[in-house]
Structures are given as structure tokens and as C-alpha cells.
PDB file of N, CA and C in Angstrom:
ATOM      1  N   UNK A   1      20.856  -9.713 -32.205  1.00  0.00           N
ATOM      2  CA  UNK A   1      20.890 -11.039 -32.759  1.00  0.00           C
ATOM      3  C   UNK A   1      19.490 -11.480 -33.124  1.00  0.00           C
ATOM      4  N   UNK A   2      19.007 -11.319 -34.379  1.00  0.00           N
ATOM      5  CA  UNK A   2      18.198 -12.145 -34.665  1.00  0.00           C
ATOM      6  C   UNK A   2      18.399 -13.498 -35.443  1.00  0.00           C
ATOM      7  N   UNK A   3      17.572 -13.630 -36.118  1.00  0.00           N
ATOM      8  CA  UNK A   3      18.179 -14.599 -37.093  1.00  0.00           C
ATOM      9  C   UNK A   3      18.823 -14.579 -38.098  1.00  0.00           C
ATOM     10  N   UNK A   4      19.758 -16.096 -37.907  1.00  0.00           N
ATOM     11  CA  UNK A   4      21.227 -15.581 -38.427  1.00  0.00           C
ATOM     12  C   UNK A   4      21.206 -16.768 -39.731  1.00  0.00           C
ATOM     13  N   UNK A   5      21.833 -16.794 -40.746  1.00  0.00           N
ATOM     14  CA  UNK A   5      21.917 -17.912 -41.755  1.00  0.00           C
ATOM     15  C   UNK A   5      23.143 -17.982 -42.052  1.00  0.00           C
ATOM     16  N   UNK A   6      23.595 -19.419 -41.792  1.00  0.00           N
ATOM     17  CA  UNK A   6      25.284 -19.783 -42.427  1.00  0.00           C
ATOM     18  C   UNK A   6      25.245 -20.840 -42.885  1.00  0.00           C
ATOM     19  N   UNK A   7      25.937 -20.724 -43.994  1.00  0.00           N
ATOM     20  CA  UNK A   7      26.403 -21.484 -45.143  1.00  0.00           C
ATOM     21  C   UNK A   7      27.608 -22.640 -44.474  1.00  0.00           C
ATOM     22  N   UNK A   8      27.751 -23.674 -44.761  1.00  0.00           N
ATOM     23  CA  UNK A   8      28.840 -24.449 -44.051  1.00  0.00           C
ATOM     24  C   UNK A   8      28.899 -25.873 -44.401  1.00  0.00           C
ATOM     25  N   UNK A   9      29.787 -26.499 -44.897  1.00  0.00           N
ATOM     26  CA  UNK A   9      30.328 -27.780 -45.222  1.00  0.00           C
ATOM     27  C   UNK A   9      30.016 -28.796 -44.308  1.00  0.00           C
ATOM     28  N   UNK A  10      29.189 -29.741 -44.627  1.00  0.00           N
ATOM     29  CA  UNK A  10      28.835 -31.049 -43.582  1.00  0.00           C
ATOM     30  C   UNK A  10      28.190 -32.040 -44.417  1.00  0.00           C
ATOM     31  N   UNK A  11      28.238 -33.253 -43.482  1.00  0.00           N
ATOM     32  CA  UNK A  11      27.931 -34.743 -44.148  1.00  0.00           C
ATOM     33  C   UNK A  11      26.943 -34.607 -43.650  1.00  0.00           C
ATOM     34  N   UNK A  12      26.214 -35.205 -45.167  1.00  0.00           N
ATOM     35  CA  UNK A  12      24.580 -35.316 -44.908  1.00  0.00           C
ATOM     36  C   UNK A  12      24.274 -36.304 -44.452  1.00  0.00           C
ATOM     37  N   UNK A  13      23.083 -36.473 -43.468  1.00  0.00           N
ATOM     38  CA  UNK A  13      22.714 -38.176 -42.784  1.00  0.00           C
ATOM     39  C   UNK A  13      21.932 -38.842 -44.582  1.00  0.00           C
ATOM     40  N   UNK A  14      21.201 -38.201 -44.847  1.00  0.00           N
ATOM     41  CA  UNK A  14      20.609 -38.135 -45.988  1.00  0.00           C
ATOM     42  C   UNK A  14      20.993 -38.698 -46.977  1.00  0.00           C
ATOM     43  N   UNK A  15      21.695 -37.813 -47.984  1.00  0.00           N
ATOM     44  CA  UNK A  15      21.972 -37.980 -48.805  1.00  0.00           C
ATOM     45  C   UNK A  15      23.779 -38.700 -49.223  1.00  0.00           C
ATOM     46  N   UNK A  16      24.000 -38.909 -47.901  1.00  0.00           N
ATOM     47  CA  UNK A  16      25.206 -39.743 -47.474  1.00  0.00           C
ATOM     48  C   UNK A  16      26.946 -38.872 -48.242  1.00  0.00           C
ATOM     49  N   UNK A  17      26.735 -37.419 -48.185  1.00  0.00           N
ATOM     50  CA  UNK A  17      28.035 -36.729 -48.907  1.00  0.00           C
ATOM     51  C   UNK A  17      28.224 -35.746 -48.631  1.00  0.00           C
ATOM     52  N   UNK A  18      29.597 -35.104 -48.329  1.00  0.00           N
ATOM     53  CA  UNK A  18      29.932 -33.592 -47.644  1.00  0.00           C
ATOM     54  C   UNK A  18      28.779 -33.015 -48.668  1.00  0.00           C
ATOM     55  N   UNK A  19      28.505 -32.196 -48.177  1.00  0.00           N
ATOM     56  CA  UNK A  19      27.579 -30.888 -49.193  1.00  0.00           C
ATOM     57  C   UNK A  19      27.626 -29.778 -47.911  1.00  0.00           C
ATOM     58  N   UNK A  20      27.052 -28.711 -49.264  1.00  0.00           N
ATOM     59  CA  UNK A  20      26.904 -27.835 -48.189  1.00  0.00           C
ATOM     60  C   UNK A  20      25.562 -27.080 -47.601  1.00  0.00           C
ATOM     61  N   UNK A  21      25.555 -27.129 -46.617  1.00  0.00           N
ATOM     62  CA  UNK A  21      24.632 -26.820 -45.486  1.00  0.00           C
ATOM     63  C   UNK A  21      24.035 -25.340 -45.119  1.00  0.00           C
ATOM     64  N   UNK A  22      22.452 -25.049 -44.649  1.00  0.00           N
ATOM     65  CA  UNK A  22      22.664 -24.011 -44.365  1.00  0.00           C
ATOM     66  C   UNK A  22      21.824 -24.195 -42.832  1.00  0.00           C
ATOM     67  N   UNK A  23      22.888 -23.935 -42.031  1.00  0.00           N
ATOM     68  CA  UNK A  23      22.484 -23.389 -40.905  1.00  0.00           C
ATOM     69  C   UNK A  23      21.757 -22.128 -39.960  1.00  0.00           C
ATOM     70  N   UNK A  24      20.425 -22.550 -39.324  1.00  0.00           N
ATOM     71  CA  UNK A  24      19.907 -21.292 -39.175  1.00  0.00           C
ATOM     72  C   UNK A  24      19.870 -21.335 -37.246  1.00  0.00           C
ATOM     73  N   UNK A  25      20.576 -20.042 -37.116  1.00  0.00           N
ATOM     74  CA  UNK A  25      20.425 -19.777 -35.669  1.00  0.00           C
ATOM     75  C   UNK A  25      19.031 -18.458 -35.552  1.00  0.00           C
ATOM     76  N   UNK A  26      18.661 -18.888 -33.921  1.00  0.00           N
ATOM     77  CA  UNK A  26      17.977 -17.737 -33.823  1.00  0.00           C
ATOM     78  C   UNK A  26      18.701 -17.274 -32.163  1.00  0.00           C
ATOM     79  N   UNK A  27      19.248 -16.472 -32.205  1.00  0.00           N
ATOM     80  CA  UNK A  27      20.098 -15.938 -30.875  1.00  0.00           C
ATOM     81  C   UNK A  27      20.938 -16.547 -31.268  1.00  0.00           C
ATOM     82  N   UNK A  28      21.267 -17.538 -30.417  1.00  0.00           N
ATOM     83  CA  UNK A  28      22.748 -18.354 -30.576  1.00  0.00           C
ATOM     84  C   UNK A  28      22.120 -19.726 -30.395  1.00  0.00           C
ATOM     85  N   UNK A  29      21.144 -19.988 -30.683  1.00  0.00           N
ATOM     86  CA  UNK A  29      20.395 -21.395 -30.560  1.00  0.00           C
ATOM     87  C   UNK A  29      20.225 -22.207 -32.161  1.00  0.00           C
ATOM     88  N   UNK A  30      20.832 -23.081 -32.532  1.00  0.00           N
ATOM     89  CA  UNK A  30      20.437 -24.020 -33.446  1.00  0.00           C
ATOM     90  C   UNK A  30      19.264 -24.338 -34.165  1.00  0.00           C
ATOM     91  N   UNK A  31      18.502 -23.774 -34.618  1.00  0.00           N
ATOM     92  CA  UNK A  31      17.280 -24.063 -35.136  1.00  0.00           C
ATOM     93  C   UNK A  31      16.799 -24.895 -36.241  1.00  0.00           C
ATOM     94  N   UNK A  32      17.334 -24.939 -37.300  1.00  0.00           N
ATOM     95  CA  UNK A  32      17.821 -26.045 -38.292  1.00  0.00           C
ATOM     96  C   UNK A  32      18.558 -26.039 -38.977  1.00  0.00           C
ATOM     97  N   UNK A  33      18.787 -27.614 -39.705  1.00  0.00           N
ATOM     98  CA  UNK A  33      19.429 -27.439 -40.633  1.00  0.00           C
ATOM     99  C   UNK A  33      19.110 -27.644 -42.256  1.00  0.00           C
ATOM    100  N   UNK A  34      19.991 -27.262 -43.012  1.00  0.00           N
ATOM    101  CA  UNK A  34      19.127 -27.983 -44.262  1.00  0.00           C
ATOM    102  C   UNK A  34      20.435 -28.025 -45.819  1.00  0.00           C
ATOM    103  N   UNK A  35      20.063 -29.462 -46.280  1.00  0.00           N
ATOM    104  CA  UNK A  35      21.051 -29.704 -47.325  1.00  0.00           C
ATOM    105  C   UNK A  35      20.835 -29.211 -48.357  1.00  0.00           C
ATOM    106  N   UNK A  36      21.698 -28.128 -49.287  1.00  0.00           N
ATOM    107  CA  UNK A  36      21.730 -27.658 -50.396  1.00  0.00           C
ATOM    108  C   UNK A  36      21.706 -28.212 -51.622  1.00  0.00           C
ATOM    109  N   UNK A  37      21.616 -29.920 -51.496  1.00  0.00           N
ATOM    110  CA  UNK A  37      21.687 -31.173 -52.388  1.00  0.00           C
ATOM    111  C   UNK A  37      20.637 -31.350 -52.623  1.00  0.00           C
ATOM    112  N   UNK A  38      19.691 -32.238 -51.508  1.00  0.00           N
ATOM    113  CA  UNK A  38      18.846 -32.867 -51.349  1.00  0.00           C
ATOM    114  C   UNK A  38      17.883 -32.240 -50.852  1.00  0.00           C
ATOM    115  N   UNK A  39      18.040 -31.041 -50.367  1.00  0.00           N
ATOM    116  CA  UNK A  39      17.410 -30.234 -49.642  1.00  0.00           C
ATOM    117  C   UNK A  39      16.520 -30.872 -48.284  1.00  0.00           C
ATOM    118  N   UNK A  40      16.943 -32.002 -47.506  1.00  0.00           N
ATOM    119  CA  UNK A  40      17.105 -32.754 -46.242  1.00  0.00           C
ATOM    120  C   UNK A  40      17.033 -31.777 -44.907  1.00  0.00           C
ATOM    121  N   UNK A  41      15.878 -31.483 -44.349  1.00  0.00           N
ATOM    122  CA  UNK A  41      15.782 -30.779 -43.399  1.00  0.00           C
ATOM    123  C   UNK A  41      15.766 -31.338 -41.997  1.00  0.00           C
ATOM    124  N   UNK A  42      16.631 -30.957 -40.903  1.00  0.00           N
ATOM    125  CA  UNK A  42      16.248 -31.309 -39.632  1.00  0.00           C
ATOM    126  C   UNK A  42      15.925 -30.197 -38.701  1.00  0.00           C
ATOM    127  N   UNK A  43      15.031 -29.854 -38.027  1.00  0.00           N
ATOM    128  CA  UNK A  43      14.437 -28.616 -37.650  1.00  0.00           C
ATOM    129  C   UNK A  43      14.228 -29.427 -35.744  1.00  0.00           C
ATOM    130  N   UNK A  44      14.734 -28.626 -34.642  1.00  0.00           N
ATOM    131  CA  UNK A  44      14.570 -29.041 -33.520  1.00  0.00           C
ATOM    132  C   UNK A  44      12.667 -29.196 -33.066  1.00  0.00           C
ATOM    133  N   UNK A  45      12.726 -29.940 -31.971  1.00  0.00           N
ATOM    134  CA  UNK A  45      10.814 -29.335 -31.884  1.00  0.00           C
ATOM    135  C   UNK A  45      11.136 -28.098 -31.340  1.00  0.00           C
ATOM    136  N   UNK A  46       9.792 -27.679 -30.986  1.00  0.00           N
ATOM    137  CA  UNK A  46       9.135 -25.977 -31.136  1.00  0.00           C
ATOM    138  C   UNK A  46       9.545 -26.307 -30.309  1.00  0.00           C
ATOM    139  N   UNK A  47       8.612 -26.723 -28.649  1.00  0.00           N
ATOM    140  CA  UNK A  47       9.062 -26.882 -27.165  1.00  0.00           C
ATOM    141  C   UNK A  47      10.483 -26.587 -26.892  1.00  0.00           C
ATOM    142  N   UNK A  48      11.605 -27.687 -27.572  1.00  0.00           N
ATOM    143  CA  UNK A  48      12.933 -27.281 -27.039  1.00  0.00           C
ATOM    144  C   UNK A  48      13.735 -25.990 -27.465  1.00  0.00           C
ATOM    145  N   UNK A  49      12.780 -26.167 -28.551  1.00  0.00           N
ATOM    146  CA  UNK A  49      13.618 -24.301 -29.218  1.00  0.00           C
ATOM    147  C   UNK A  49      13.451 -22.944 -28.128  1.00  0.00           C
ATOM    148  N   UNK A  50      11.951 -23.251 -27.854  1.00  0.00           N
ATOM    149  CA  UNK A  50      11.161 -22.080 -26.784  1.00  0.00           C
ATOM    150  C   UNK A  50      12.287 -22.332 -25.567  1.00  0.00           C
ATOM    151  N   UNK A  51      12.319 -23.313 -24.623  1.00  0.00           N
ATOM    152  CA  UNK A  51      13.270 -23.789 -23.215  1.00  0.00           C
ATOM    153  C   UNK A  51      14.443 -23.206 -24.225  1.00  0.00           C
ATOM    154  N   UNK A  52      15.258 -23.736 -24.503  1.00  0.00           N
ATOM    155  CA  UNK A  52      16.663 -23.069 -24.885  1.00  0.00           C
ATOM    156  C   UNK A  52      17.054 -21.752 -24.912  1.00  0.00           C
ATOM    157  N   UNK A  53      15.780 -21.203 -25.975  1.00  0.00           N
ATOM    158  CA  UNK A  53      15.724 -19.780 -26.157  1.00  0.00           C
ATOM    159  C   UNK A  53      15.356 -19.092 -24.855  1.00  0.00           C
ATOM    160  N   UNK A  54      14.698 -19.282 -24.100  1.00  0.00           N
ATOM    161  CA  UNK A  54      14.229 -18.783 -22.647  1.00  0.00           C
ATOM    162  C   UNK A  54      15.421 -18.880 -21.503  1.00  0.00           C
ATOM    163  N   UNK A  55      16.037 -19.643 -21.664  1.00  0.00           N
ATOM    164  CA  UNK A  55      17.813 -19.569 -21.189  1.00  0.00           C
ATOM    165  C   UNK A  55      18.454 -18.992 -21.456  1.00  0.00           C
ATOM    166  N   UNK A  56      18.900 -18.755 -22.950  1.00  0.00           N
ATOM    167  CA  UNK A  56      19.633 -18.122 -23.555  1.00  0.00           C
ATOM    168  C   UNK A  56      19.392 -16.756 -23.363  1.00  0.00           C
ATOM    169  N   UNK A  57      18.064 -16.414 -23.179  1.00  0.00           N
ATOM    170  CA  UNK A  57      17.887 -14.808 -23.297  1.00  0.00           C
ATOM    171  C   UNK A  57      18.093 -14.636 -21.896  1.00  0.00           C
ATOM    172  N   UNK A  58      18.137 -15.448 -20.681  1.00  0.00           N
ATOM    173  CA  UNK A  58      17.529 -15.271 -19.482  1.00  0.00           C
ATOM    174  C   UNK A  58      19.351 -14.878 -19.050  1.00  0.00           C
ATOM    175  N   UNK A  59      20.150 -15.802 -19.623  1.00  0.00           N
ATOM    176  CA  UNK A  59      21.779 -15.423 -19.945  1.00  0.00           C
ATOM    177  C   UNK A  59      21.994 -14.343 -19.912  1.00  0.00           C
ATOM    178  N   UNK A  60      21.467 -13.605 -21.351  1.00  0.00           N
ATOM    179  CA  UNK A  60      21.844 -12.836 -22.002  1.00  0.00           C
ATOM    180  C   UNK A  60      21.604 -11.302 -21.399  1.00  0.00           C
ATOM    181  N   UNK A  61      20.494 -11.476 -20.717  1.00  0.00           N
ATOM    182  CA  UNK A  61      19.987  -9.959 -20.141  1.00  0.00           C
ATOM    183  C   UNK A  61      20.586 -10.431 -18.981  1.00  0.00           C
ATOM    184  N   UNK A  62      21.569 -11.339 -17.797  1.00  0.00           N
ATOM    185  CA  UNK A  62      21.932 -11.604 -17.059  1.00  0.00           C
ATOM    186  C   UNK A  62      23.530 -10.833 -16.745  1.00  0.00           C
ATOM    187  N   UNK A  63      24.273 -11.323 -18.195  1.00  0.00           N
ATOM    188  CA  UNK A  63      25.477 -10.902 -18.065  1.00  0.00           C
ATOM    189  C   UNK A  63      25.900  -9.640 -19.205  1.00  0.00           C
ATOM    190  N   UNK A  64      24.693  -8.768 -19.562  1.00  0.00           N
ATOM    191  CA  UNK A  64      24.681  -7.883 -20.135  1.00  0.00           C
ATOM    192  C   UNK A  64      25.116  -6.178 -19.417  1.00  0.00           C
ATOM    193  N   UNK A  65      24.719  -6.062 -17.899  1.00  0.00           N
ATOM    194  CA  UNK A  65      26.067  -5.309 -17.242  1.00  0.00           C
ATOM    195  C   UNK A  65      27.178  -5.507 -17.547  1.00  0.00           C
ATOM    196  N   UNK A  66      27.498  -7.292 -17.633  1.00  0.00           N
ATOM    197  CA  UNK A  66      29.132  -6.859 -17.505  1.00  0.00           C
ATOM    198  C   UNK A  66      30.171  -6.769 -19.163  1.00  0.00           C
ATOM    199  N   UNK A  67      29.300  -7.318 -19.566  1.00  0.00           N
ATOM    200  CA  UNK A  67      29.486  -6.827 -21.425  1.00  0.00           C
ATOM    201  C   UNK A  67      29.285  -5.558 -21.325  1.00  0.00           C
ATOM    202  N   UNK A  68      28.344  -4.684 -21.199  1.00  0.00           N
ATOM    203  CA  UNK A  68      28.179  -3.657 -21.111  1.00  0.00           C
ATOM    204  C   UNK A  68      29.476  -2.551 -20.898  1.00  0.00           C
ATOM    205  N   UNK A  69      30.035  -3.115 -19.478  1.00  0.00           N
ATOM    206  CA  UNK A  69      30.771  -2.362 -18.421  1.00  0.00           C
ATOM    207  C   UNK A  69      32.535  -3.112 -19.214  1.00  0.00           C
ATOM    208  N   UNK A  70      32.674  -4.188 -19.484  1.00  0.00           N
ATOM    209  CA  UNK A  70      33.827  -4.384 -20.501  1.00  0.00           C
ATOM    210  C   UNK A  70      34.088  -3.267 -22.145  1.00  0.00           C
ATOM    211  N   UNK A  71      32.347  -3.154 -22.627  1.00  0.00           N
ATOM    212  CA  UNK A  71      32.753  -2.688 -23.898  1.00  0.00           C
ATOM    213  C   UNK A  71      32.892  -1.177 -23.598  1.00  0.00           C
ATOM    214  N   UNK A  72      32.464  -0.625 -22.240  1.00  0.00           N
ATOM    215  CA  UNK A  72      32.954   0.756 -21.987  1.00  0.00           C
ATOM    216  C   UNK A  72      34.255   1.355 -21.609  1.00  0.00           C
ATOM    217  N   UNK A  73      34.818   0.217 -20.955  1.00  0.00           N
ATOM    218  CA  UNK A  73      35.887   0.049 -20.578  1.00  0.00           C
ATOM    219  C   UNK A  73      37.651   0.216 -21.704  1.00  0.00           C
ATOM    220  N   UNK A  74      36.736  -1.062 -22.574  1.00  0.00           N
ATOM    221  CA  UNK A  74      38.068  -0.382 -24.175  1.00  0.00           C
ATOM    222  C   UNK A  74      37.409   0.408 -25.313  1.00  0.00           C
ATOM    223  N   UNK A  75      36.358   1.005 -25.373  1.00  0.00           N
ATOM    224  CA  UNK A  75      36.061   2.114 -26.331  1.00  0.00           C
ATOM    225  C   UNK A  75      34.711   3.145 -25.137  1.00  0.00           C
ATOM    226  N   UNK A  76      35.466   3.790 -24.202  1.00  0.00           N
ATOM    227  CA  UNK A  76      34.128   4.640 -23.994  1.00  0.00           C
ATOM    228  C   UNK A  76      33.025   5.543 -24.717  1.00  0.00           C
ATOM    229  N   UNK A  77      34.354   6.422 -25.923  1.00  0.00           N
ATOM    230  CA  UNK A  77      33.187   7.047 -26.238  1.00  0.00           C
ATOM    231  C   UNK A  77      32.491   6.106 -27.536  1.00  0.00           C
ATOM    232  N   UNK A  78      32.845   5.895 -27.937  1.00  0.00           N
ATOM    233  CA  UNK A  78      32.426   4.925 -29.158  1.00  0.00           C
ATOM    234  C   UNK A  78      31.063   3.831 -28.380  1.00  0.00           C
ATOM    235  N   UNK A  79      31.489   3.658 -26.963  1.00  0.00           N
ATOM    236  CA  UNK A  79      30.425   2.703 -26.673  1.00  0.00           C
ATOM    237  C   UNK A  79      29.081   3.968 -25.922  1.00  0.00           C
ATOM    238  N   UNK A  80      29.653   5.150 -25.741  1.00  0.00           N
ATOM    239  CA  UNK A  80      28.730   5.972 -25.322  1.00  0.00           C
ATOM    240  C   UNK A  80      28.008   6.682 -26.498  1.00  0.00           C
ATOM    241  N   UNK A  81      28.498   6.597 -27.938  1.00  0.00           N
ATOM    242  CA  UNK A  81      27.248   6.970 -28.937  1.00  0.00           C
ATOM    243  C   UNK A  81      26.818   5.880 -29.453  1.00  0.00           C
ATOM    244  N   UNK A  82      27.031   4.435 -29.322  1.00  0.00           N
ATOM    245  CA  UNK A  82      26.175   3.886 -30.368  1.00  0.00           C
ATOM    246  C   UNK A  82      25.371   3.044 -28.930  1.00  0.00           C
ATOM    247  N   UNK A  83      25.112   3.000 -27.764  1.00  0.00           N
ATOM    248  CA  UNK A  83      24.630   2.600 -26.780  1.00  0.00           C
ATOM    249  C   UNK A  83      23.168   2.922 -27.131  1.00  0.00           C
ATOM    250  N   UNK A  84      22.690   4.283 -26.950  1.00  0.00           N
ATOM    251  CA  UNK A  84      21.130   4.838 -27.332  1.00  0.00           C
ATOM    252  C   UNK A  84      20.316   4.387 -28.419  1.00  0.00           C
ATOM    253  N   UNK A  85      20.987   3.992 -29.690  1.00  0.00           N
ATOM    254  CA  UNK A  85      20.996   3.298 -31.058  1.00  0.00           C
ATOM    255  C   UNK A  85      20.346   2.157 -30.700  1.00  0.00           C
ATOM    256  N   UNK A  86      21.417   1.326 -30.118  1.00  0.00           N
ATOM    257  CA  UNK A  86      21.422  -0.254 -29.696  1.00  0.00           C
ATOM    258  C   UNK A  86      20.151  -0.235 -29.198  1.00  0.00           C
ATOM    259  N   UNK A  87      20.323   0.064 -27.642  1.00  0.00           N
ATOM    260  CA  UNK A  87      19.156   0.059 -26.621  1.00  0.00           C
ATOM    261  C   UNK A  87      17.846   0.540 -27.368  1.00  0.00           C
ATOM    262  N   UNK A  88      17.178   0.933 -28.360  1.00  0.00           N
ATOM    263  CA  UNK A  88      15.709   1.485 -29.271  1.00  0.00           C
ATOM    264  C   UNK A  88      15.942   0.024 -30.302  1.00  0.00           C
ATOM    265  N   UNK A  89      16.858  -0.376 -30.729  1.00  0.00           N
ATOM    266  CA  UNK A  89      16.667  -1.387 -31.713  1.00  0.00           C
ATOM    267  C   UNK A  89      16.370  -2.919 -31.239  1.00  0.00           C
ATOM    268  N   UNK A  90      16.493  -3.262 -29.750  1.00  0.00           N
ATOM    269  CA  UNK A  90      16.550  -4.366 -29.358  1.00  0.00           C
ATOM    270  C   UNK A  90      15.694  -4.434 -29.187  1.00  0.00           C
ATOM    271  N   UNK A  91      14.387  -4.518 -28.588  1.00  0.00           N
ATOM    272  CA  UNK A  91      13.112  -4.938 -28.355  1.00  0.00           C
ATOM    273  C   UNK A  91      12.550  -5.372 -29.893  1.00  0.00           C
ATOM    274  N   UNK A  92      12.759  -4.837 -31.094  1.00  0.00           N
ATOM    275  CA  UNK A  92      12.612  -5.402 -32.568  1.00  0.00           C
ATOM    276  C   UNK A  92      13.415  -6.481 -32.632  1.00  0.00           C
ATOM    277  N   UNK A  93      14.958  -6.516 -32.242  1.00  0.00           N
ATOM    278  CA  UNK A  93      15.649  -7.769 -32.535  1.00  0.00           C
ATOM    279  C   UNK A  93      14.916  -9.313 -31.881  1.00  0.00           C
ATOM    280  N   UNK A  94      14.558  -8.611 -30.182  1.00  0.00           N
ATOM    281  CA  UNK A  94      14.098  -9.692 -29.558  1.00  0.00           C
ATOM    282  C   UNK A  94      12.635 -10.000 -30.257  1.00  0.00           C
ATOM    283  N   UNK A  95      11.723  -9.321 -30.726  1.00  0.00           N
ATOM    284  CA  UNK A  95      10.557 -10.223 -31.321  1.00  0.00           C
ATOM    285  C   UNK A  95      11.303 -10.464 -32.516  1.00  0.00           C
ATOM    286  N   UNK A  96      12.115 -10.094 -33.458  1.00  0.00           N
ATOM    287  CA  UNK A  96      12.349 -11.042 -34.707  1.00  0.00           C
ATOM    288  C   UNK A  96      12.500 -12.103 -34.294  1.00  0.00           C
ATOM    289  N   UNK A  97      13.333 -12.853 -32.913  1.00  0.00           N
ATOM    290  CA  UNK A  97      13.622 -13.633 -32.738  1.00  0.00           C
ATOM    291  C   UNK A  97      12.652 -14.533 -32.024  1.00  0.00           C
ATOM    292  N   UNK A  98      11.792 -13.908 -31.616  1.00  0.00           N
ATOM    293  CA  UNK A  98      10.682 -15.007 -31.193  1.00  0.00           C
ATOM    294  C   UNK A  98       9.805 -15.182 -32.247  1.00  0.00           C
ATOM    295  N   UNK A  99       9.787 -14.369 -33.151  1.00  0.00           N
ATOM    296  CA  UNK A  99       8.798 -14.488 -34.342  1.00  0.00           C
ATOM    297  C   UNK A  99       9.440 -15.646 -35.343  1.00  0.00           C
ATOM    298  N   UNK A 100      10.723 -15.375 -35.176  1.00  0.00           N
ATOM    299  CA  UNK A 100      11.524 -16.968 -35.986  1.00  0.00           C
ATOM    300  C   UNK A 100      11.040 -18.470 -35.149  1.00  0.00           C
ATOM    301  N   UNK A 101      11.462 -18.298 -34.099  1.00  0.00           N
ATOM    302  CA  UNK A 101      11.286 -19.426 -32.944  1.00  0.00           C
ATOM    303  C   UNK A 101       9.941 -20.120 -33.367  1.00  0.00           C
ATOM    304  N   UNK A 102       8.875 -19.222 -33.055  1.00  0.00           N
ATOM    305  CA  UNK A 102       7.093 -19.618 -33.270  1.00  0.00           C
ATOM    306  C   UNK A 102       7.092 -20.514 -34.607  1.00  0.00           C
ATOM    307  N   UNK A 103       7.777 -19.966 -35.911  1.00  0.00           N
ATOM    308  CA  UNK A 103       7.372 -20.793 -37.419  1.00  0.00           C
ATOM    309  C   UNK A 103       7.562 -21.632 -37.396  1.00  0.00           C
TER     310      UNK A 103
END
């Protein structure tokens, strides 16, 4: 999970009309938003992004045995070749995602 961008229908405080939106996560954390109209940005502060994100990951490497031990459970071998893959690519995912967080 790095950073993620979605497109999505919402009322602008702004520009006062459904439009559509693009939402940017980094993990699963909210980071901003911004109107495709008016182009109306609301962006969280840095501080609460960092605390959130420091939870979220603190989560994430928490209950990652048991994700782990579920996704072996209904596809073993499938979760036993792309496991080695995963595990070399994540330490890149996790700085994309602090490298988003910091801007």
C-alpha cells in the first residue's frame, strides 16, 4: 500500500455542488482531498498524518501473522510463491509511503 488515488462523487464545502473529487490515501489514512471544479484543496496537518500513520503501520505489522496465517490457510501454495515477492517489495512500499506523508 502506497499511495493510493480515488476518484469519487462529493459536495464541495467550496464551491457549494456534487463534483467530483479526488481522494488521496497513503496506507489507509486520508491525506487529502481535492475538487475537480474548483480545484479546492483540504490536506490534513503533517503532525496528524505522521500520529495516524505511526498507528496504522504499528496495526499493520501487528496483525500481519494473522493475515498472513488466514491467507495460507485458503490458498497455500499460491500464498507460498508470491510471499518472497511481497516480503523484497515492502520496505519500497513503506518509504513510498512515508515519502508521500513528508510532502
Amino acid at each position: 500500500m502506497s499511495k493510493e488515488i480515488i476518484e469519487t462523487s462529493l459536495e464541495c464545502p467550496h464551491c457549494g455542488e456534487e463534483t467530483v473529487h479526488e481522494l488521496v490515501y497513503v496506507g489507509r489514512i486520508l491525506a487529502s482531498t481535492t475538487c475537480m471544479k474548483c480545484h479546492a484543496q483540504v490536506k490534513h496537518e503533517a503532525d496528524d498524518l505522521r500520529i495516524a500513520y505511526g498507528r496504522d503501520l504499528a496495526h499493520r505489522i501487528a496483525t500481519k501473522p494473522f493475515r498472513l496465517f488466514r491467507r495460507f490457510r485458503r490458498a497455500p501454495v499460491t500464498t507460498a510463491l508470491e510471499t518472497p515477492r511481497k516480503a523484497m517489495s515492502m520496505p519500497r512500499k513503506i518509504w513510498e509511503e512515508i515519502r508521500t506523508l513528508l510532502r
